[in-house]
PDB file of N, CA and C in Angstrom:
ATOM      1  N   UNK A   1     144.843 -64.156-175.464  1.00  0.00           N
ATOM      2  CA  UNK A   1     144.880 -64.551-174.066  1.00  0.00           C
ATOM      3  C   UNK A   1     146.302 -64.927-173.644  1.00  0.00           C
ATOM      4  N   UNK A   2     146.989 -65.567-174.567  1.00  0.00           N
ATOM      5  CA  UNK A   2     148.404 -65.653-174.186  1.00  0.00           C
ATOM      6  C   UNK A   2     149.217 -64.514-173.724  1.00  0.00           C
ATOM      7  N   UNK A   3     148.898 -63.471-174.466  1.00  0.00           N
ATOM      8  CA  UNK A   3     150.040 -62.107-174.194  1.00  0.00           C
ATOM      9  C   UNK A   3     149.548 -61.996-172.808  1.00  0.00           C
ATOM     10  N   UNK A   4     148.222 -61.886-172.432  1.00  0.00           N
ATOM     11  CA  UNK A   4     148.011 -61.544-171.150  1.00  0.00           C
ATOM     12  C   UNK A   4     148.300 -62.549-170.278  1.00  0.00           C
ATOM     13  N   UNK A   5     148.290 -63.520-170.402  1.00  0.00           N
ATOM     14  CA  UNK A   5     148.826 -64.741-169.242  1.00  0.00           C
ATOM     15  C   UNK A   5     150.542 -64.565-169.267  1.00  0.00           C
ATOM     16  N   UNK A   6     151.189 -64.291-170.549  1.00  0.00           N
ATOM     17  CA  UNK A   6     152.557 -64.045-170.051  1.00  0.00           C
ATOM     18  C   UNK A   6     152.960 -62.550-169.275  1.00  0.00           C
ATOM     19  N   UNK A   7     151.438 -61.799-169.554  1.00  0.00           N
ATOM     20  CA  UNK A   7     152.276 -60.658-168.825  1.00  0.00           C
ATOM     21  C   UNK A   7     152.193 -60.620-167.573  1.00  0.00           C
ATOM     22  N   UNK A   8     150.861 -61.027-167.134  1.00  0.00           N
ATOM     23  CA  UNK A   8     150.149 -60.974-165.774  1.00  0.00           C
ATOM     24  C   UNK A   8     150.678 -62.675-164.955  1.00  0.00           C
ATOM     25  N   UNK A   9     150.803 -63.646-165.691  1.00  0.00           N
ATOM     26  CA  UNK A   9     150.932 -64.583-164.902  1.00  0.00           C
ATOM     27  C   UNK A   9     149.326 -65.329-165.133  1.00  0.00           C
ATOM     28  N   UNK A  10     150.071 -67.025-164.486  1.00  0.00           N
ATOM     29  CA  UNK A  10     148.310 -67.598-164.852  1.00  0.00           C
ATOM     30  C   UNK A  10     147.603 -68.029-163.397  1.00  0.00           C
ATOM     31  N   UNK A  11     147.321 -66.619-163.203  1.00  0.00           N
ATOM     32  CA  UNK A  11     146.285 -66.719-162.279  1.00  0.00           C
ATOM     33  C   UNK A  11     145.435 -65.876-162.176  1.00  0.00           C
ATOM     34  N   UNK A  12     143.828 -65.833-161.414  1.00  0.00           N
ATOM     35  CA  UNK A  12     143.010 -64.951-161.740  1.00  0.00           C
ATOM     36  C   UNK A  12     143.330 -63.577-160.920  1.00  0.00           C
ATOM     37  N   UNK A  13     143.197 -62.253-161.662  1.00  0.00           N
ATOM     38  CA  UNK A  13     143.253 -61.043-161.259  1.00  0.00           C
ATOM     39  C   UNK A  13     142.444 -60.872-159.417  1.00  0.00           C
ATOM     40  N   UNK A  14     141.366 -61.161-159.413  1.00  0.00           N
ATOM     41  CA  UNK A  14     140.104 -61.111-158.650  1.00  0.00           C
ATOM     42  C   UNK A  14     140.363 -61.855-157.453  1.00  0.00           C
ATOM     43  N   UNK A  15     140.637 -63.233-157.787  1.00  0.00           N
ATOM     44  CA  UNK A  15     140.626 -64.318-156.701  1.00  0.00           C
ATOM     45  C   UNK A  15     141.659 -65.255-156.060  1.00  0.00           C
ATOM     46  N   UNK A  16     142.964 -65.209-157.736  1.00  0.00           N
ATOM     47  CA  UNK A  16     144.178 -65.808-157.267  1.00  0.00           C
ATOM     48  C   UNK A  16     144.365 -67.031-158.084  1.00  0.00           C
ATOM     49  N   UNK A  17     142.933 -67.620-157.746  1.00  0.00           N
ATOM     50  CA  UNK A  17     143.144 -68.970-158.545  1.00  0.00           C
ATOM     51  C   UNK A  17     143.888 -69.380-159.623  1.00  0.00           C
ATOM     52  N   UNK A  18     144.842 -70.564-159.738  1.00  0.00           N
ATOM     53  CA  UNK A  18     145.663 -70.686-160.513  1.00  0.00           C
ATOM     54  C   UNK A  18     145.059 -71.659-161.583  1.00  0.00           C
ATOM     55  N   UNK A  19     144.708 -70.983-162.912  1.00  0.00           N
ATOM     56  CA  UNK A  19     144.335 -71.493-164.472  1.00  0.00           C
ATOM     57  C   UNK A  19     144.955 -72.660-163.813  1.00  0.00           C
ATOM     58  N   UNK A  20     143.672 -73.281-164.694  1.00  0.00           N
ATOM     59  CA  UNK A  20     144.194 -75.084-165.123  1.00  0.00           C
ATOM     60  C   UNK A  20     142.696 -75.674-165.900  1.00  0.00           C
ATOM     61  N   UNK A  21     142.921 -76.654-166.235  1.00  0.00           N
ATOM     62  CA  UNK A  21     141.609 -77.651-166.709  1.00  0.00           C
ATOM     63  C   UNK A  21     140.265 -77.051-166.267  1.00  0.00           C
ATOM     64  N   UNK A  22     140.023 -76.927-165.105  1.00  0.00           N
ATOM     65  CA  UNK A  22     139.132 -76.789-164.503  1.00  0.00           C
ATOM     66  C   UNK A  22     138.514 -74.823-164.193  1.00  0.00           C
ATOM     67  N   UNK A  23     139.609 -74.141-163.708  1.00  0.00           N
ATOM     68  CA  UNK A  23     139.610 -73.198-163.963  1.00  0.00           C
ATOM     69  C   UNK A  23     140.672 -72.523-164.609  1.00  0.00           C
ATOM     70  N   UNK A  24     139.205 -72.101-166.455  1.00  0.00           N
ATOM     71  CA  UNK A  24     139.585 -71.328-167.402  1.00  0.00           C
ATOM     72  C   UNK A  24     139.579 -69.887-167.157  1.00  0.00           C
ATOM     73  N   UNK A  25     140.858 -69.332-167.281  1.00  0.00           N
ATOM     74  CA  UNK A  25     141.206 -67.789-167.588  1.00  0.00           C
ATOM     75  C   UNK A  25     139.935 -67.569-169.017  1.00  0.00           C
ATOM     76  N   UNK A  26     139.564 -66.502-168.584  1.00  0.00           N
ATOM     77  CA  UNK A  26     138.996 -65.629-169.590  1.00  0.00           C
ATOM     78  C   UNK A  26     139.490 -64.032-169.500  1.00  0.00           C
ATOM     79  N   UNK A  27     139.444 -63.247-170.819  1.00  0.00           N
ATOM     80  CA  UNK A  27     139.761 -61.774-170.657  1.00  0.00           C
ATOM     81  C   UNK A  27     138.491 -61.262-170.090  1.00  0.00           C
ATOM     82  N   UNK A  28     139.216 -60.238-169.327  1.00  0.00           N
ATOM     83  CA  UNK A  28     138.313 -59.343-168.619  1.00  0.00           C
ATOM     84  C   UNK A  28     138.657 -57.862-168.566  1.00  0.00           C
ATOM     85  N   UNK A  29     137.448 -56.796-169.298  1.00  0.00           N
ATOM     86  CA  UNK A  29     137.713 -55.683-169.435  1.00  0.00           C
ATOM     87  C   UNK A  29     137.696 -55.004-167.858  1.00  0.00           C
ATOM     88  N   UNK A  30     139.301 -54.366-167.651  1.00  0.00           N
ATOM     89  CA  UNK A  30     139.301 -53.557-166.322  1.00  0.00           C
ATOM     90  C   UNK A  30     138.400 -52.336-166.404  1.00  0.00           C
ATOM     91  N   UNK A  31     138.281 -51.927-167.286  1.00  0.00           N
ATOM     92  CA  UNK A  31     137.257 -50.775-167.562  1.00  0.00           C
ATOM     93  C   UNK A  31     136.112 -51.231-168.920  1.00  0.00           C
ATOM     94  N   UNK A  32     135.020 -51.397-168.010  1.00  0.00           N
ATOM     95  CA  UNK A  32     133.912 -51.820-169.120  1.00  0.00           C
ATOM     96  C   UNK A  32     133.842 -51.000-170.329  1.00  0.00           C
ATOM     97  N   UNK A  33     133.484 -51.766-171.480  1.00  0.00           N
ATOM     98  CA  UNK A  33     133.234 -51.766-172.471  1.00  0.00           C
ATOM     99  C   UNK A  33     131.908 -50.489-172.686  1.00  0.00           C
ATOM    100  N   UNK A  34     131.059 -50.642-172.021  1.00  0.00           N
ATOM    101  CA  UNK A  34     129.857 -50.438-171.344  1.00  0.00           C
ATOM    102  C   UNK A  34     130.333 -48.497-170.894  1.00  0.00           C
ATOM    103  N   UNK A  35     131.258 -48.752-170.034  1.00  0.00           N
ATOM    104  CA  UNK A  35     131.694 -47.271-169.924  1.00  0.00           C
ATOM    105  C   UNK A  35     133.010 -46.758-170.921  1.00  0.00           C
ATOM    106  N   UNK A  36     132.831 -47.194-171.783  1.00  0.00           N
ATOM    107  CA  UNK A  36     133.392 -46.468-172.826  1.00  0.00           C
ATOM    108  C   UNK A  36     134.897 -47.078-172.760  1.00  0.00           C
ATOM    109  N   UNK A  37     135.283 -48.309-172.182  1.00  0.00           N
ATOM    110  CA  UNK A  37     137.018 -49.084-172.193  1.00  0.00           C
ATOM    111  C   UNK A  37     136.759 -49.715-173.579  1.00  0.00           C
ATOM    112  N   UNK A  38     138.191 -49.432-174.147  1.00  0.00           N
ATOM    113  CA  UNK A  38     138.816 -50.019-175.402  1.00  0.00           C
ATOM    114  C   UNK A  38     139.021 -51.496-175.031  1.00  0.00           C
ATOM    115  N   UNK A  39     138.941 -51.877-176.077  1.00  0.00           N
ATOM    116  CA  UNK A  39     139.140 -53.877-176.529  1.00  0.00           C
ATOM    117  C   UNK A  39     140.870 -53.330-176.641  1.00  0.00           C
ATOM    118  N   UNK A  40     141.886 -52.568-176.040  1.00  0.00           N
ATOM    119  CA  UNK A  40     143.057 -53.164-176.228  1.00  0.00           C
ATOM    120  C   UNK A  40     143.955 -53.810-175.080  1.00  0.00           C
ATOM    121  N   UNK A  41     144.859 -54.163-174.814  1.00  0.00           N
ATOM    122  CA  UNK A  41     145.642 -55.210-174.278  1.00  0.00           C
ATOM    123  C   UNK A  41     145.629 -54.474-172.821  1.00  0.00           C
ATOM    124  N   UNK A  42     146.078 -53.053-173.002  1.00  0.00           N
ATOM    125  CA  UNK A  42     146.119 -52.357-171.718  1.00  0.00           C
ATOM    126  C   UNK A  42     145.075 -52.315-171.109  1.00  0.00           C
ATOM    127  N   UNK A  43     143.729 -52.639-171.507  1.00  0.00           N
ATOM    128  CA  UNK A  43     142.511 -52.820-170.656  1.00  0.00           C
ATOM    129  C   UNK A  43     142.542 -54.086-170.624  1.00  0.00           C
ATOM    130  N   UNK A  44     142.755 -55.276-170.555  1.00  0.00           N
ATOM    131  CA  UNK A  44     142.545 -56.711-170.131  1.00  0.00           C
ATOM    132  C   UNK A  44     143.480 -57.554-169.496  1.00  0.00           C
ATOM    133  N   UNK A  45     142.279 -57.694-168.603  1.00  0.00           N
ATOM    134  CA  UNK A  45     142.940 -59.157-167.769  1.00  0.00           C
ATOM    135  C   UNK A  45     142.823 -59.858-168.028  1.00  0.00           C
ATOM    136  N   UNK A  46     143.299 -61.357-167.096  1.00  0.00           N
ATOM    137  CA  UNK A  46     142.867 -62.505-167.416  1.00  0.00           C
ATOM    138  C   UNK A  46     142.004 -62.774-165.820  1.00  0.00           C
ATOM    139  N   UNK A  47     140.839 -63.152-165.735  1.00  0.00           N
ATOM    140  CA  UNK A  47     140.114 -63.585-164.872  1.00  0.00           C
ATOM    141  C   UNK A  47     139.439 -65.282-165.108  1.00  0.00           C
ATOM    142  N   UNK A  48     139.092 -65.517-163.737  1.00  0.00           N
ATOM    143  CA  UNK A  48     138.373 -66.990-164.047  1.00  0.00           C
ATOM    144  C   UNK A  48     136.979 -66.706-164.486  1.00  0.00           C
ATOM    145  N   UNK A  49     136.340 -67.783-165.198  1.00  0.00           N
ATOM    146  CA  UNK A  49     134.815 -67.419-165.647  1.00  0.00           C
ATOM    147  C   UNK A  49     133.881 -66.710-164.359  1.00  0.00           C
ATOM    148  N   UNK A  50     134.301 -67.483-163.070  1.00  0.00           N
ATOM    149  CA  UNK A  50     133.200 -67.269-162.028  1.00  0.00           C
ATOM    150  C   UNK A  50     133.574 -65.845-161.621  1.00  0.00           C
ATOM    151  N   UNK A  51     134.657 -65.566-161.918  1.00  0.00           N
ATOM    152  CA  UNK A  51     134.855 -64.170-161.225  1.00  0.00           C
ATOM    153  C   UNK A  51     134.231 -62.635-162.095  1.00  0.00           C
ATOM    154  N   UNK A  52     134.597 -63.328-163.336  1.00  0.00           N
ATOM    155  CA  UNK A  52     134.515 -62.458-164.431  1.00  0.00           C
ATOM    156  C   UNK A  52     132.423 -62.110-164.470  1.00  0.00           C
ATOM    157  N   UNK A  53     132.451 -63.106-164.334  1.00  0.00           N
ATOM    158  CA  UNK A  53     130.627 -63.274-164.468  1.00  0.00           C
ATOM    159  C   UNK A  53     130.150 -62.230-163.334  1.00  0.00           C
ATOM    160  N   UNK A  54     130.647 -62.573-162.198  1.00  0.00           N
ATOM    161  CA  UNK A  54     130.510 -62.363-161.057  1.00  0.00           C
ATOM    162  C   UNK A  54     130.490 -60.651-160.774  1.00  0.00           C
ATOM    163  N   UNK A  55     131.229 -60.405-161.471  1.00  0.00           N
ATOM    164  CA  UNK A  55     131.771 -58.761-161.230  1.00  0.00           C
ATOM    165  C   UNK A  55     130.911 -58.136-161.743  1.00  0.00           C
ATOM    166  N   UNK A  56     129.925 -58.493-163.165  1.00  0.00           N
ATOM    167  CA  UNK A  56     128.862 -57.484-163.985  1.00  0.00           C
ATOM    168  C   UNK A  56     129.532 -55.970-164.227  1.00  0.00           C
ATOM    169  N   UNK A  57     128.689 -54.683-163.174  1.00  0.00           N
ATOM    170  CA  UNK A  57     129.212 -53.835-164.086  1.00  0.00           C
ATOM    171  C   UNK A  57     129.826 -52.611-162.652  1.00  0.00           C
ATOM    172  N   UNK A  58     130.269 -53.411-161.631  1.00  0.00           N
ATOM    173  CA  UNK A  58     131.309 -52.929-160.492  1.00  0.00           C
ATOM    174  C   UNK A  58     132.354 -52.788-161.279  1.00  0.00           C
ATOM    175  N   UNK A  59     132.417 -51.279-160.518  1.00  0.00           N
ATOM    176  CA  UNK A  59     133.845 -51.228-160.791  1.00  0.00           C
ATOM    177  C   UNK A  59     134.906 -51.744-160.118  1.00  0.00           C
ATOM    178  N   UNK A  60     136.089 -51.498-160.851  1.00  0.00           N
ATOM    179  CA  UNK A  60     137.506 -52.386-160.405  1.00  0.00           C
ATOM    180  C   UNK A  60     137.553 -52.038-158.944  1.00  0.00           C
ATOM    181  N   UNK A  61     137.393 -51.131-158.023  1.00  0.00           N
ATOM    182  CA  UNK A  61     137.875 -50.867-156.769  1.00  0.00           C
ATOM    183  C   UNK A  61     136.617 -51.343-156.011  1.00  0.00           C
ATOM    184  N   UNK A  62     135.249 -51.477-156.347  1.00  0.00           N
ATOM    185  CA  UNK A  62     134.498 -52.141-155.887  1.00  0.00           C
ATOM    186  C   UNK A  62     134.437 -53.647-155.588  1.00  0.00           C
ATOM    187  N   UNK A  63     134.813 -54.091-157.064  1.00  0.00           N
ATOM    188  CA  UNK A  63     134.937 -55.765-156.924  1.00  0.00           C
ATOM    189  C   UNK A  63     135.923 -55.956-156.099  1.00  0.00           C
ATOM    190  N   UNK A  64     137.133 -55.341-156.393  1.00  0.00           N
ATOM    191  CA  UNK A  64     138.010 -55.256-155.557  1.00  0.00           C
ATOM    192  C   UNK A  64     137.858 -55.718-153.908  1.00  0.00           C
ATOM    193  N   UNK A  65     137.123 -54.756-153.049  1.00  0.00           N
ATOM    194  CA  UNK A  65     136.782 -54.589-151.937  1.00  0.00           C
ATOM    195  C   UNK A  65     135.921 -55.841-151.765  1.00  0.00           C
ATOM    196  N   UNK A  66     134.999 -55.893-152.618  1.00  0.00           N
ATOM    197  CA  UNK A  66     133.929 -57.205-152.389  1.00  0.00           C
ATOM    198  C   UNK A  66     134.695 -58.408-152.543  1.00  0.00           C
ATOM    199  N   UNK A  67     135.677 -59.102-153.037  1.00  0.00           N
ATOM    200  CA  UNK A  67     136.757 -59.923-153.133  1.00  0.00           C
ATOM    201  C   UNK A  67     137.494 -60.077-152.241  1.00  0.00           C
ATOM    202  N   UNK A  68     138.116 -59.319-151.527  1.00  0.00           N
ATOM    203  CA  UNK A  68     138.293 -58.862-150.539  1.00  0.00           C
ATOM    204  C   UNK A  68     137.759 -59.536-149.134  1.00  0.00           C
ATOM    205  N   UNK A  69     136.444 -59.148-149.117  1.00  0.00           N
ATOM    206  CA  UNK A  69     135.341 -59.395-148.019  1.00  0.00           C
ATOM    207  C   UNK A  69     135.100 -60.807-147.785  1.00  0.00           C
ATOM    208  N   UNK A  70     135.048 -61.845-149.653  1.00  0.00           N
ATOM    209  CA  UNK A  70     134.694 -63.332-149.567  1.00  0.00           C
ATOM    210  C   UNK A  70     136.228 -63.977-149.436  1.00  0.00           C
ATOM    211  N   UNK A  71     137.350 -63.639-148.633  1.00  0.00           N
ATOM    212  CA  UNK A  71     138.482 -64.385-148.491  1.00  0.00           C
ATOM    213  C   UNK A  71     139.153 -64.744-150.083  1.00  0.00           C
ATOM    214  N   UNK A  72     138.716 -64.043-150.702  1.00  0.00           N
ATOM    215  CA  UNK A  72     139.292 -63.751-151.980  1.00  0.00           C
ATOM    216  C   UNK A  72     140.862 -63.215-151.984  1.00  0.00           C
ATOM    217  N   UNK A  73     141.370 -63.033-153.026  1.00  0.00           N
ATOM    218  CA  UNK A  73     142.902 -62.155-153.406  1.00  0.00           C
ATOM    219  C   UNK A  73     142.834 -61.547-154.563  1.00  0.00           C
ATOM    220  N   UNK A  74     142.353 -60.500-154.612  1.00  0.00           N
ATOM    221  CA  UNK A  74     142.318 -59.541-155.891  1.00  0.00           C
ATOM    222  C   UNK A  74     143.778 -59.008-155.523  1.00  0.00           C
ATOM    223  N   UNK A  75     144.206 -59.013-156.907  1.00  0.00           N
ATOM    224  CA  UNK A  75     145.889 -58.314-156.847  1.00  0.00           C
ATOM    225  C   UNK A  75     145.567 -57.040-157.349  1.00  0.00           C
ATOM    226  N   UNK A  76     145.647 -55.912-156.584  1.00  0.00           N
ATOM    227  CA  UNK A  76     145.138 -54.685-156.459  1.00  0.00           C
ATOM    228  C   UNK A  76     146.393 -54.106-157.442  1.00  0.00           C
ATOM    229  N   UNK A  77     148.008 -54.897-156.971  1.00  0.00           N
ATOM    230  CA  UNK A  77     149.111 -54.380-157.751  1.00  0.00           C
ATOM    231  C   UNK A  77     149.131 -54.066-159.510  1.00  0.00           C
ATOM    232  N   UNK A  78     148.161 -55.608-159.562  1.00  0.00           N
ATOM    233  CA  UNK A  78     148.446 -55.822-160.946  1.00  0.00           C
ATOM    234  C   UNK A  78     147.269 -54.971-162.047  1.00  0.00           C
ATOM    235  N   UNK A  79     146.245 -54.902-160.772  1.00  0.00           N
ATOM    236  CA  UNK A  79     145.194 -53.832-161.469  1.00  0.00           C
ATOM    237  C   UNK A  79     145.481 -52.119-162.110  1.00  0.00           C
ATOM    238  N   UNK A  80     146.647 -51.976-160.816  1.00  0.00           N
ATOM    239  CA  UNK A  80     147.020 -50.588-161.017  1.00  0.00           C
ATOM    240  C   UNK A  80     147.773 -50.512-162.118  1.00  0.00           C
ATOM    241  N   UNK A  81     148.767 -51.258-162.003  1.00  0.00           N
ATOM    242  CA  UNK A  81     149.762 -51.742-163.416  1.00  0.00           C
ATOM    243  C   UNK A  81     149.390 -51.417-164.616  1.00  0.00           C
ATOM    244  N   UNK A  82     147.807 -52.122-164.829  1.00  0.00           N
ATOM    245  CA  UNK A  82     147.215 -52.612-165.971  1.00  0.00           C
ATOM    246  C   UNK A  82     146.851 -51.152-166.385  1.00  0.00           C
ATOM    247  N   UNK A  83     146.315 -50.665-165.636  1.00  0.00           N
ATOM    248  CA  UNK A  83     145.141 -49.183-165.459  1.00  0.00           C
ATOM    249  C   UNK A  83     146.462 -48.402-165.740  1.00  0.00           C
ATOM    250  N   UNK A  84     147.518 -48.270-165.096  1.00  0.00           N
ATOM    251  CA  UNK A  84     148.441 -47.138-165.621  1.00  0.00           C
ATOM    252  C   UNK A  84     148.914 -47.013-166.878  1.00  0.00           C
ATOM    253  N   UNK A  85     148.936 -48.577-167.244  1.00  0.00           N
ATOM    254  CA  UNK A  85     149.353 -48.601-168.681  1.00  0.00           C
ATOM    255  C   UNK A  85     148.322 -48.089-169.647  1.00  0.00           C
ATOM    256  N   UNK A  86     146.968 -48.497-169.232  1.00  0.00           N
ATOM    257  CA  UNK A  86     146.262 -47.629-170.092  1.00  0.00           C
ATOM    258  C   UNK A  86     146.014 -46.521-170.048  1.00  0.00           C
ATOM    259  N   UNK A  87     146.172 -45.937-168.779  1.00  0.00           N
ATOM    260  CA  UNK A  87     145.952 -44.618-168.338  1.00  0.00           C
ATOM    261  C   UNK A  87     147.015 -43.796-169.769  1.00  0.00           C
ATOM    262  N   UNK A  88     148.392 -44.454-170.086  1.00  0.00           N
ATOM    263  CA  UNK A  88     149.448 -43.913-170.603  1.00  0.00           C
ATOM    264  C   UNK A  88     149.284 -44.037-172.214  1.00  0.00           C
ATOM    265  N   UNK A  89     148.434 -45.179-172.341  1.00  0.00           N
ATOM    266  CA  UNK A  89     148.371 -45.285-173.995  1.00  0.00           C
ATOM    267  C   UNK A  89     147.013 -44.192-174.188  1.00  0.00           C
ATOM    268  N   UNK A  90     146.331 -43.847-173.614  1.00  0.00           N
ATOM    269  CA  UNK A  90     145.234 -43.310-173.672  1.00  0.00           C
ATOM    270  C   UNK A  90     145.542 -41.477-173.951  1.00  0.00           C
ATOM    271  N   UNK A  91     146.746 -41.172-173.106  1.00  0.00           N
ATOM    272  CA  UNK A  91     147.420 -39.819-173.187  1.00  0.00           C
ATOM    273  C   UNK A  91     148.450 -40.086-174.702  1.00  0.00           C
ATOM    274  N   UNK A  92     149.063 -41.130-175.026  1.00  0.00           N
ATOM    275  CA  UNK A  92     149.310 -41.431-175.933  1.00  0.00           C
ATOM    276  C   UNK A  92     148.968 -41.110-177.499  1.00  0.00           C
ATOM    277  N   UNK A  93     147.655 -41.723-177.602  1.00  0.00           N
ATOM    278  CA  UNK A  93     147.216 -42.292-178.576  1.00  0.00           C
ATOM    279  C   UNK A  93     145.495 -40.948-178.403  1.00  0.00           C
ATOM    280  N   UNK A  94     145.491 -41.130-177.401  1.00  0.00           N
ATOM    281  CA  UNK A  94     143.795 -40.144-177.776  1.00  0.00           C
ATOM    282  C   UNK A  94     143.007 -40.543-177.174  1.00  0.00           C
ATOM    283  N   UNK A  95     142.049 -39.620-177.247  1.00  0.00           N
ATOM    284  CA  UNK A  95     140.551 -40.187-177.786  1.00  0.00           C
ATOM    285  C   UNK A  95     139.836 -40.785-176.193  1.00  0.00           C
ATOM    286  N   UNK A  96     139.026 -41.928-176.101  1.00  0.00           N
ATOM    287  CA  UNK A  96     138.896 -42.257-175.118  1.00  0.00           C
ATOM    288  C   UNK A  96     138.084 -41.560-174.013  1.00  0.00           C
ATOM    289  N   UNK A  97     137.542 -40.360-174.249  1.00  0.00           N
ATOM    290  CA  UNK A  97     136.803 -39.601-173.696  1.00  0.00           C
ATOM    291  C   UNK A  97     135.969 -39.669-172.522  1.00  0.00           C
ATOM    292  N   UNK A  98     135.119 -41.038-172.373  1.00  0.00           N
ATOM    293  CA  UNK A  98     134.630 -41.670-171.591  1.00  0.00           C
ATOM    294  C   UNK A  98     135.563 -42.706-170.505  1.00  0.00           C
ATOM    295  N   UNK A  99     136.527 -43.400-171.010  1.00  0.00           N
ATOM    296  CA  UNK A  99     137.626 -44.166-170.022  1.00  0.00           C
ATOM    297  C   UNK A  99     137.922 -43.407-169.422  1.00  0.00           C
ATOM    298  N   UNK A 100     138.364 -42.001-169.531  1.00  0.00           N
ATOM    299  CA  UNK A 100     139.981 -41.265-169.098  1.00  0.00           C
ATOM    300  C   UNK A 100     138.908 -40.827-167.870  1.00  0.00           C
ATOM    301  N   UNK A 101     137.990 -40.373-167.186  1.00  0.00           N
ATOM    302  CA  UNK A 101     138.049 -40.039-165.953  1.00  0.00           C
ATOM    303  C   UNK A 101     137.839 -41.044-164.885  1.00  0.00           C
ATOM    304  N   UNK A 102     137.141 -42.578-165.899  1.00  0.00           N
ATOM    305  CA  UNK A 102     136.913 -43.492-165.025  1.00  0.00           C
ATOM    306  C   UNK A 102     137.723 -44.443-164.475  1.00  0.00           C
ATOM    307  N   UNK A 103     139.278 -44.373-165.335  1.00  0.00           N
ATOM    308  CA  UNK A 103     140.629 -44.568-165.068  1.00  0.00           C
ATOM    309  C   UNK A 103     141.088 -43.640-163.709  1.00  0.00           C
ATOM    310  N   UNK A 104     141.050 -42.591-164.052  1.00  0.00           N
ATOM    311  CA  UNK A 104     141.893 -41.696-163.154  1.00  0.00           C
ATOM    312  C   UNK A 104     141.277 -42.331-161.740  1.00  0.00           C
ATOM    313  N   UNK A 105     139.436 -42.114-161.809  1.00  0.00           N
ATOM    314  CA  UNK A 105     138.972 -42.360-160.233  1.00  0.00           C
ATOM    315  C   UNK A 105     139.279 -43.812-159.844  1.00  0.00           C
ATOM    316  N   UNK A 106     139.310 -44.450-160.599  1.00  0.00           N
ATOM    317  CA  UNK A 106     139.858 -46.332-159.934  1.00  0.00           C
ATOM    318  C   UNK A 106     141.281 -46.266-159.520  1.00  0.00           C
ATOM    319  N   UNK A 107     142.125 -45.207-160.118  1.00  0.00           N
ATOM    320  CA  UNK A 107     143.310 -45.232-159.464  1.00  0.00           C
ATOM    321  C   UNK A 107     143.520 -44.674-158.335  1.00  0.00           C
ATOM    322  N   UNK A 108     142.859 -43.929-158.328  1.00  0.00           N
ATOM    323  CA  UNK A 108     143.259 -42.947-156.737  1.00  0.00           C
ATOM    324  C   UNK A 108     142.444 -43.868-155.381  1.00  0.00           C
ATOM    325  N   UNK A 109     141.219 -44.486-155.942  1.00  0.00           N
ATOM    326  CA  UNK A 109     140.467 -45.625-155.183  1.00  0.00           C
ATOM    327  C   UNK A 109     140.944 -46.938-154.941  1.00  0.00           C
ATOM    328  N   UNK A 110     142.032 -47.505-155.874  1.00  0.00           N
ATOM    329  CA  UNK A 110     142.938 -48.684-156.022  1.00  0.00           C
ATOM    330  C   UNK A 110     144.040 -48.249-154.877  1.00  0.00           C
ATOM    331  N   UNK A 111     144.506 -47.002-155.013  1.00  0.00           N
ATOM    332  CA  UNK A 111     146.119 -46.477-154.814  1.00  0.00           C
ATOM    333  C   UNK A 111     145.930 -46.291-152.693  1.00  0.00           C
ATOM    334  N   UNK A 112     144.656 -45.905-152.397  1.00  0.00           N
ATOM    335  CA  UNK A 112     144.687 -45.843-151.391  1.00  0.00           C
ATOM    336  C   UNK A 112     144.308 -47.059-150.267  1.00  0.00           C
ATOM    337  N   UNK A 113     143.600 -47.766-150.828  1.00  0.00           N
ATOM    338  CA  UNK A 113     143.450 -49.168-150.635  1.00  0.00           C
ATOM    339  C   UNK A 113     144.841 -50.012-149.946  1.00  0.00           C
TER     340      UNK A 113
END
């Protein structure tokens, strides 16, 4: 959780909220687990519990929008960031079969946003 709080900063992806006592950062897969996203660094954020809970199995440009709607601040920047980087280890490294188209469509759905 540290690498990701120094990369991203300590606040939640989704809502803004700034980590503290009260609200705990947790990792959060940008591309579910569920649809075939890797447990590595380039797929995780750091989100607050309520957000993370909250999201189930929307995708990133969905929650996005719905975040959005409740006077929320999803950082759309840092999503794309995250997603390109995996988009790049994924052409990289392999494999991934199931991520790689559900990457591509959150980006072009993130990018026009």
């Amino acid at each position: 959780m540290e690498v990701i709080l120094e990369r991203d900063g300590p606040t939640c992806v989704w809502c803004g909220r700034h980590f503290d006592r009260l609200v705990v950062p947790t990792t959060e897969h940008v591309v579910p687990r569920i649809k075939g996203g890797p447990s590595w660094l380039e797929n995780e954020v750091a989100a607050c519990g309520r957000c993370n809970s909250e999201r189930g199995n929307r995708t990133p440009a969905e929650f996005a929008d719905e975040s959005d709607g409740l006077a929320r601040h999803p950082d759309r920047e840092r999503l794309v960031c995250v997603m390109r980087s995996l988009e790049e280890r994924i052409a990289r490294v392999g494999g991934q079969r199931r991520a790689r188209p559900y990457v591509r469509s959150q980006l072009r759905r993130l990018d026009r946003a």
